[in-house]
C-alpha atoms as a PDB file:
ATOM      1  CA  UNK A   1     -11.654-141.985  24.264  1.00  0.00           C
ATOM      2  CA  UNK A   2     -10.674-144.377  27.542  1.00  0.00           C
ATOM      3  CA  UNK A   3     -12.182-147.711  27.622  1.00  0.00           C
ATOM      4  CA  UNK A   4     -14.759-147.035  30.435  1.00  0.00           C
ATOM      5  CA  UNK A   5     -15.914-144.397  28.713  1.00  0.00           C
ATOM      6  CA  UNK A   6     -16.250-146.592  25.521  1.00  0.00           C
ATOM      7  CA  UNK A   7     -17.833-149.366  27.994  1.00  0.00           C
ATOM      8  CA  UNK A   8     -20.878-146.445  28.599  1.00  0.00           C
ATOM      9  CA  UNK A   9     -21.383-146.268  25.431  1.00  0.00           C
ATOM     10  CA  UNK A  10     -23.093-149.784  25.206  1.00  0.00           C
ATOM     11  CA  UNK A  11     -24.682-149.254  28.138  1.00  0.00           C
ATOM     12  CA  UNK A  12     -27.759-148.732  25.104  1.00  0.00           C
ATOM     13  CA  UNK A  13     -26.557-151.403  22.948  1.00  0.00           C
ATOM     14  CA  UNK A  14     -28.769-155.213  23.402  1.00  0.00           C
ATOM     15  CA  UNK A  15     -27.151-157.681  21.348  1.00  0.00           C
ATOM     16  CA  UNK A  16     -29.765-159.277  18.975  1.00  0.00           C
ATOM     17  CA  UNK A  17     -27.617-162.162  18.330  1.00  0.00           C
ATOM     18  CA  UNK A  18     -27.951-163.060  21.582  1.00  0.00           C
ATOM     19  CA  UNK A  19     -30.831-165.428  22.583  1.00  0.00           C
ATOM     20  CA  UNK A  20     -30.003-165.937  26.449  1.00  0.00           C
ATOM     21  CA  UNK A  21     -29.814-162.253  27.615  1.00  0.00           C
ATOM     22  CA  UNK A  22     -31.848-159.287  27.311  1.00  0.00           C
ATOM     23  CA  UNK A  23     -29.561-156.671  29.264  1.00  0.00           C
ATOM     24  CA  UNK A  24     -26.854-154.563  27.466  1.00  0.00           C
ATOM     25  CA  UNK A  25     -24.065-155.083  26.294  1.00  0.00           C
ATOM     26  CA  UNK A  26     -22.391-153.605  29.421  1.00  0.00           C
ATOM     27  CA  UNK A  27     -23.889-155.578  31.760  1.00  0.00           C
ATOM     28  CA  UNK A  28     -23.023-158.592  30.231  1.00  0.00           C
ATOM     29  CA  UNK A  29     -19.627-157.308  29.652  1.00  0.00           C
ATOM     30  CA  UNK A  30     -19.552-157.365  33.811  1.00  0.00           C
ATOM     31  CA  UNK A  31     -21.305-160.082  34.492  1.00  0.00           C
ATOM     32  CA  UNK A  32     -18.828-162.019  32.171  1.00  0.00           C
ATOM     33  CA  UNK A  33     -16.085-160.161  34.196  1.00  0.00           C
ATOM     34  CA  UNK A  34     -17.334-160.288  37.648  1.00  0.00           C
ATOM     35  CA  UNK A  35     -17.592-164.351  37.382  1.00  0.00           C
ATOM     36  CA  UNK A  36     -13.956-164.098  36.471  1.00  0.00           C
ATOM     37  CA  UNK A  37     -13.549-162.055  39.648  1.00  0.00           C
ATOM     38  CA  UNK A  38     -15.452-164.761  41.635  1.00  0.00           C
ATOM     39  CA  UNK A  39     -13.408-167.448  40.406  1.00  0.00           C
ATOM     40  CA  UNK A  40      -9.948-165.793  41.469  1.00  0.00           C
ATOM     41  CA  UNK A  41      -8.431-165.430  37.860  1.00  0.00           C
ATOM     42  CA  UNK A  42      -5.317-163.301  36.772  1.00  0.00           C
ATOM     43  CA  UNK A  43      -6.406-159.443  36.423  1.00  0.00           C
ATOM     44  CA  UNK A  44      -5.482-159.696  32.732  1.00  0.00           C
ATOM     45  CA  UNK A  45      -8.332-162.211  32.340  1.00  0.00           C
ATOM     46  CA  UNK A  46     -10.774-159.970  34.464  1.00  0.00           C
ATOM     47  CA  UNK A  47     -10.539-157.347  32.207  1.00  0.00           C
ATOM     48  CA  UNK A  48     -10.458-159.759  29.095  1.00  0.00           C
ATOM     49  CA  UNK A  49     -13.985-160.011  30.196  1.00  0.00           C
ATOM     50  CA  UNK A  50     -14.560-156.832  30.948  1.00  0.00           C
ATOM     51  CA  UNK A  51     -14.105-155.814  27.174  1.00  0.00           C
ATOM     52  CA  UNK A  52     -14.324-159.067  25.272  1.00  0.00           C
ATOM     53  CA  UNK A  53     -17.306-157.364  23.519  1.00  0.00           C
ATOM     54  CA  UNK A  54     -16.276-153.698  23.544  1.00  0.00           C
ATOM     55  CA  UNK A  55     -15.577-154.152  19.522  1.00  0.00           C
ATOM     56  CA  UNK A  56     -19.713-153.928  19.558  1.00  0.00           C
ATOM     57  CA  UNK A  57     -18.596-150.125  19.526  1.00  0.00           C
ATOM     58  CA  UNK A  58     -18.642-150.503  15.949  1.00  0.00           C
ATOM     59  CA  UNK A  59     -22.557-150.144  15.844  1.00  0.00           C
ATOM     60  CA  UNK A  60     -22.447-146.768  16.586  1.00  0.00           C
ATOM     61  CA  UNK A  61     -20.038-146.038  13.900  1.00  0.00           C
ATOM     62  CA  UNK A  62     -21.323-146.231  10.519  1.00  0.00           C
ATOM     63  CA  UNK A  63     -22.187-150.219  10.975  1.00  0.00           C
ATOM     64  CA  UNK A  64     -25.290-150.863   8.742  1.00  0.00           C
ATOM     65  CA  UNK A  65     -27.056-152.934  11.471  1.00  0.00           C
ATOM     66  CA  UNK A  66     -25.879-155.542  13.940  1.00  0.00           C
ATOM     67  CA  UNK A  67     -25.673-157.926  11.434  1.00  0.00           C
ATOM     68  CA  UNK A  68     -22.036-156.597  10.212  1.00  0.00           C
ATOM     69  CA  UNK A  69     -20.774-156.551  14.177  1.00  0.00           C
ATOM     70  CA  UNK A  70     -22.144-158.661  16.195  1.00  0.00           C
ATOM     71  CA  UNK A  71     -22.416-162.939  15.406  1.00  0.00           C
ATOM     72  CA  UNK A  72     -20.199-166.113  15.235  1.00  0.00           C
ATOM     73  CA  UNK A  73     -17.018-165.508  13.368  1.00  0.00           C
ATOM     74  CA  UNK A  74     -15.612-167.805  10.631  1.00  0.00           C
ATOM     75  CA  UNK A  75     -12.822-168.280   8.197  1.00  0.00           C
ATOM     76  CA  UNK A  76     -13.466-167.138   4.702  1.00  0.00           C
ATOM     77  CA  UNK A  77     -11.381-168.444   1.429  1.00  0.00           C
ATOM     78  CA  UNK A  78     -12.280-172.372   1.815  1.00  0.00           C
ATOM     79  CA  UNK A  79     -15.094-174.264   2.147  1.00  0.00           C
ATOM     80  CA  UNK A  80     -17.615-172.959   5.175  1.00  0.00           C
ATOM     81  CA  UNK A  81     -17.791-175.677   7.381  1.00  0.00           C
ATOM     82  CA  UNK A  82     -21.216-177.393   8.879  1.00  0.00           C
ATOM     83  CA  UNK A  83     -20.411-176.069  11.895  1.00  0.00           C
ATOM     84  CA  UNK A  84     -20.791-172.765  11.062  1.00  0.00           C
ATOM     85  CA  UNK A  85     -24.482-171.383  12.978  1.00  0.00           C
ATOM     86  CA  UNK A  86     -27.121-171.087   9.554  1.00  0.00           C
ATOM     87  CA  UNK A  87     -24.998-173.236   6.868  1.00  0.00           C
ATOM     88  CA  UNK A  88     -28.099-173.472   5.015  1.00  0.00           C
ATOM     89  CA  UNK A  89     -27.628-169.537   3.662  1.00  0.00           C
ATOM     90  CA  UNK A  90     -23.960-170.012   2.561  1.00  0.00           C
ATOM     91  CA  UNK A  91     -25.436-171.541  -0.503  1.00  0.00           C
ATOM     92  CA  UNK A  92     -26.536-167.523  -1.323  1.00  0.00           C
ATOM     93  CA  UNK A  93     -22.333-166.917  -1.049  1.00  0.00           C
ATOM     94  CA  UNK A  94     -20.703-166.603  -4.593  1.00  0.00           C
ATOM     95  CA  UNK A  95     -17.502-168.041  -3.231  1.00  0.00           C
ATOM     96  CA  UNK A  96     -19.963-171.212  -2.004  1.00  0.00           C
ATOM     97  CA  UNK A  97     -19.433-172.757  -5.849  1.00  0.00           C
ATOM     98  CA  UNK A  98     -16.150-171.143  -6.669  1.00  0.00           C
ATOM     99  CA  UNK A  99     -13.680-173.665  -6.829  1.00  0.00           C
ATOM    100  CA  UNK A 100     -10.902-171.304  -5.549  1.00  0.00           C
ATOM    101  CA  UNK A 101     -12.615-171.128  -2.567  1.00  0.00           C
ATOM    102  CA  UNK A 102     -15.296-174.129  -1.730  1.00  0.00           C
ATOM    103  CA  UNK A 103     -12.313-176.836  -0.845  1.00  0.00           C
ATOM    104  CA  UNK A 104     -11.192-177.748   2.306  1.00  0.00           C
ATOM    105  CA  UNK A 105      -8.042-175.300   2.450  1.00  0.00           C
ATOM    106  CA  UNK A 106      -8.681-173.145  -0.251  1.00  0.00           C
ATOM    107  CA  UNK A 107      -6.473-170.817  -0.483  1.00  0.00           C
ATOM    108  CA  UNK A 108      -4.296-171.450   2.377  1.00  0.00           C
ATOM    109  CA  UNK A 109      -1.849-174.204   3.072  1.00  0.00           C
ATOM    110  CA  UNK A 110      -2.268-176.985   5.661  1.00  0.00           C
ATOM    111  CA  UNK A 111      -1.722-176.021   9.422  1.00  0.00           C
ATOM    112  CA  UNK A 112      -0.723-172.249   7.944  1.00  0.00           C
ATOM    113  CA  UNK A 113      -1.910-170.731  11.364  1.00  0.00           C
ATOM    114  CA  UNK A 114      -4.976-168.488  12.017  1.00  0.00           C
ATOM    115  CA  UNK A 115      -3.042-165.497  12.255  1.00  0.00           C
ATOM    116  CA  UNK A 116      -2.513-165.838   7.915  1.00  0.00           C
ATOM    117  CA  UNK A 117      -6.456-167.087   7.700  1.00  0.00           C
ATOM    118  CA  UNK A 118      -8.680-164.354   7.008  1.00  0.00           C
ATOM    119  CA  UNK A 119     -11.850-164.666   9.104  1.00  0.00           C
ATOM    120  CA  UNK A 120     -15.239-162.728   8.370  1.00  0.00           C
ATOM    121  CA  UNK A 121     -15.050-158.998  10.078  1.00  0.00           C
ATOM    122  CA  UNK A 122     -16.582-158.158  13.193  1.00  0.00           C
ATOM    123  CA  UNK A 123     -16.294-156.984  16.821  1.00  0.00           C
ATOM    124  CA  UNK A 124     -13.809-159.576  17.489  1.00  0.00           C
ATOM    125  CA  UNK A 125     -10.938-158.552  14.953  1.00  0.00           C
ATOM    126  CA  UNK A 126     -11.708-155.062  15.451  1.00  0.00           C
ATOM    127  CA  UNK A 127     -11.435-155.007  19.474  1.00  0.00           C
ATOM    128  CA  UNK A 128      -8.118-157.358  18.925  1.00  0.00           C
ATOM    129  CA  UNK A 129      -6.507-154.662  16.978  1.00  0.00           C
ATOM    130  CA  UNK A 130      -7.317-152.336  19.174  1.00  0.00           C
ATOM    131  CA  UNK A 131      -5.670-153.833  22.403  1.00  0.00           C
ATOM    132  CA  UNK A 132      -3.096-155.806  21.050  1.00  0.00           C
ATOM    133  CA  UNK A 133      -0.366-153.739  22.029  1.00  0.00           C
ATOM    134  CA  UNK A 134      -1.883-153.626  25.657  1.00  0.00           C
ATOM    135  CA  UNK A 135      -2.571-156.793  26.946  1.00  0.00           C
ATOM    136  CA  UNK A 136      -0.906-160.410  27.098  1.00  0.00           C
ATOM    137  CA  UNK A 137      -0.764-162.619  23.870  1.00  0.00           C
ATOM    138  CA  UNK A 138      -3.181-164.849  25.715  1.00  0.00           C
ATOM    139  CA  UNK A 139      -6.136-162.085  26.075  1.00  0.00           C
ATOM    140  CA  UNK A 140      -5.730-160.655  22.682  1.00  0.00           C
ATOM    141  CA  UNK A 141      -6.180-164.426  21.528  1.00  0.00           C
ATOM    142  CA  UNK A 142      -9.535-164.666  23.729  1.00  0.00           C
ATOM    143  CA  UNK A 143     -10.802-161.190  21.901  1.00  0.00           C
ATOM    144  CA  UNK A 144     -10.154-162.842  18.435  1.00  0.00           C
ATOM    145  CA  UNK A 145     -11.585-165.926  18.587  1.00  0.00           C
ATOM    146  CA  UNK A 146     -13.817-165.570  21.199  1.00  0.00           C
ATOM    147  CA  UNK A 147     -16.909-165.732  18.609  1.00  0.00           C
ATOM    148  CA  UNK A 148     -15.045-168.151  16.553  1.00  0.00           C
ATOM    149  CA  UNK A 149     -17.310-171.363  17.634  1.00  0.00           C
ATOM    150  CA  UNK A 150     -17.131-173.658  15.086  1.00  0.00           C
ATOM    151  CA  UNK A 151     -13.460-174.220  16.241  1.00  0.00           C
ATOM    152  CA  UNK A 152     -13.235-173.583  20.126  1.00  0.00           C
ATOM    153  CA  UNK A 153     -16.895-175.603  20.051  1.00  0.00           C
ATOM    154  CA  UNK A 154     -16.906-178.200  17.319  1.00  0.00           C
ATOM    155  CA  UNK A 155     -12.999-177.977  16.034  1.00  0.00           C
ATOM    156  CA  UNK A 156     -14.162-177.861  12.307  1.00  0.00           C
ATOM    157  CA  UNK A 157     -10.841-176.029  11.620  1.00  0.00           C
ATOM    158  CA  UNK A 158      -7.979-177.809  13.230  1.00  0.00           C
ATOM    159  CA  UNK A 159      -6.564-178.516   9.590  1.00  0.00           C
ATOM    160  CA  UNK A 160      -6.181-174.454   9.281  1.00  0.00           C
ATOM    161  CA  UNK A 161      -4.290-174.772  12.705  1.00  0.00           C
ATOM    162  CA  UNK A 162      -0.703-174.553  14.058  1.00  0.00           C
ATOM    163  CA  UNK A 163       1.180-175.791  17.086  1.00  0.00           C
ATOM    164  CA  UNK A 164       0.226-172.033  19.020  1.00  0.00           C
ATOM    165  CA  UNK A 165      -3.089-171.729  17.519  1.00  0.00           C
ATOM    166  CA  UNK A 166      -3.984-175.238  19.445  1.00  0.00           C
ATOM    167  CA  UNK A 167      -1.894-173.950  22.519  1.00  0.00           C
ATOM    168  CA  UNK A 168      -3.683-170.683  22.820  1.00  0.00           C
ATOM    169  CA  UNK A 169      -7.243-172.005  22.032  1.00  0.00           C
ATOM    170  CA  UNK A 170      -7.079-173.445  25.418  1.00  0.00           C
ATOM    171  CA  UNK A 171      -7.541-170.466  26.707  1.00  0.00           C
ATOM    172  CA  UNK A 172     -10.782-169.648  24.542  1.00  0.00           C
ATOM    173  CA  UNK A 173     -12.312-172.614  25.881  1.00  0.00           C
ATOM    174  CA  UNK A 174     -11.209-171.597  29.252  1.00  0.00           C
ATOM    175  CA  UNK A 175     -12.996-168.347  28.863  1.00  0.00           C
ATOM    176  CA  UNK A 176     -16.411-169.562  27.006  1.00  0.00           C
ATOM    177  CA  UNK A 177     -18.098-170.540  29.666  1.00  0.00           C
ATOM    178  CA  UNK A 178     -17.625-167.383  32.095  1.00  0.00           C
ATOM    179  CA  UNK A 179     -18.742-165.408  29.089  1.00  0.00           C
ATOM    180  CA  UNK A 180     -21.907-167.560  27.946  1.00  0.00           C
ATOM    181  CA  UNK A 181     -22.949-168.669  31.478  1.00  0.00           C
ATOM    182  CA  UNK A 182     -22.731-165.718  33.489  1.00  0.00           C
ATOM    183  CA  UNK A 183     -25.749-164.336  32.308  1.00  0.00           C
ATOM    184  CA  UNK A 184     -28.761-163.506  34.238  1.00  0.00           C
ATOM    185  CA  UNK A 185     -31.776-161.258  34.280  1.00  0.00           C
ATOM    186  CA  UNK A 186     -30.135-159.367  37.352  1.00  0.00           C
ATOM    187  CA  UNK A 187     -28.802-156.520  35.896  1.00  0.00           C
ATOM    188  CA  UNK A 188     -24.739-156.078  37.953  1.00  0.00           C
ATOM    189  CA  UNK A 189     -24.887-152.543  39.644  1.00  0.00           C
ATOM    190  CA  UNK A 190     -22.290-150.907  37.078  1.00  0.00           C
ATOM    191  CA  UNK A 191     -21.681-147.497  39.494  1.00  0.00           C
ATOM    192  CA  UNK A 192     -20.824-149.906  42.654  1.00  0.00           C
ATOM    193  CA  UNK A 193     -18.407-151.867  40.836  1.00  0.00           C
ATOM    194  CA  UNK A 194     -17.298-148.995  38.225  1.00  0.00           C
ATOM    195  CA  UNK A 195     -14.343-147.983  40.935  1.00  0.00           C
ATOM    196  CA  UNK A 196     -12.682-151.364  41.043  1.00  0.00           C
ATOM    197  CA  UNK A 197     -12.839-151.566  37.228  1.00  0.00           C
ATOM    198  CA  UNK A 198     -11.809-147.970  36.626  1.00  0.00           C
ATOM    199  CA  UNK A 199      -8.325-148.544  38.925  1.00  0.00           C
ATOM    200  CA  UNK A 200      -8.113-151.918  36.538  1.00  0.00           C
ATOM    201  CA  UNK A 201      -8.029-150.290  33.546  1.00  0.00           C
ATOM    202  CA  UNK A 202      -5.741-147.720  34.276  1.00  0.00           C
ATOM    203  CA  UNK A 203      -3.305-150.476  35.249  1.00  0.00           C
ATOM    204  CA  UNK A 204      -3.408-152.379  31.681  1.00  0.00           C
ATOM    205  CA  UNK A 205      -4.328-148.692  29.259  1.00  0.00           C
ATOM    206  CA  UNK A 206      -3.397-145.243  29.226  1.00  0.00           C
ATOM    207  CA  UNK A 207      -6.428-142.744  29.949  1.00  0.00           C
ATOM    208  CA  UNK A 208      -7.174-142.847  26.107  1.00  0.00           C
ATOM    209  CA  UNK A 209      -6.590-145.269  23.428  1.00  0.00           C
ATOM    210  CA  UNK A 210      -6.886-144.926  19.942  1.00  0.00           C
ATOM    211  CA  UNK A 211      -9.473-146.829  18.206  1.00  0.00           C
END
């Protein structure tokens, strides 16, 4: 399957998560990348928004609800931080009292790097592995961490953190507000702009990818 045609797909998927937008998933996913456009950034960062959320896929593929795709993301192994939206219902978590687990680092060392920290699955991971191979360091960064706001928002994690990590979050922060702010109740007119976006694609992916 290509990505636009993946793109269609959640043309019927509304994010529940989401309090500040009733419109699919597509639309948001160009709205996030037509304020890009607007702003003049680098092609690779159009399309960054353009499929930031694609991972959302996963719904239609054996996902139990929304709950297991869509949501913040978060390290698990060590302590869940504060920051971390609903902290309250971490106390239900087994690893919440497990001493292996409920320390600062757990079970990783100091500044180890969030490429060796395992975060909690969803559309983010998913959509990284996907295009990894496609797209610059930089956007396959965005993808992975783009959900990840108790770091890029309230840098309760810094301690898990390396030298790149705090290099390439930059560009996270860059990104968050195109994706969160962007949204309106004006749907964007996806066959008008689907020709531009189409001829982007096809300069970044083959005409199918595996997924």
């Amino acid at each position: 399957m290509g990505v636009w045609n993946a793109l269609e797909m959640l043309n019927t998927l509304v994010d529940n998560s989401d309090p500040d937008t009733e419109l699919s998933q597509i639309e948001h996913c160009l709205q996030t990348s037509e304020a890009l456009r607007r702003d003049g950034q680098p092609r690779w960062f159009i399309l960054t928004g353009l499929i930031h959320d694609l991972g959302k896929l996963l719904y239609f593929y054996g996902a139990e609800g929304q709950w297991d795709v869509v949501g913040d993301t978060f390290p698990v192994g060590c302590a869940f931080s504060q920051s971390i939206i609903f902290p309250e219902f971490f106390q239900n978590n087994p690893d919440y009292n497990n001493p292996k687990y409920n320390t600062l680092y757990g079970i990783y060392e100091p500044n180890c790097g969030l490429d060796n920290v395992l975060m909690s699955y969803g559309h983010d991971e998913y959509m990284y592995q996907v295009i990894k191979d496609y797209l610059p360091p930089e956007a396959g960064y965005i993808i992975r961490y783009h959900s990840f706001y108790a770091q890029h928002r309230e840098n309760a994690y810094c301690h898990l953190m390396n030298d790149y990590d705090h290099e390439m979050m930059k560009w996270v922060k860059i990104f968050n507000p195109f994706d969160l702010y962007s949204k309106s109740d004006q749907p964007p007119n996806i066959q008008d702009l689907k020709p531009y976006y189409i001829e982007l694609i096809n300069e970044y992916f083959p005409e199918e990818i595996c997924w």
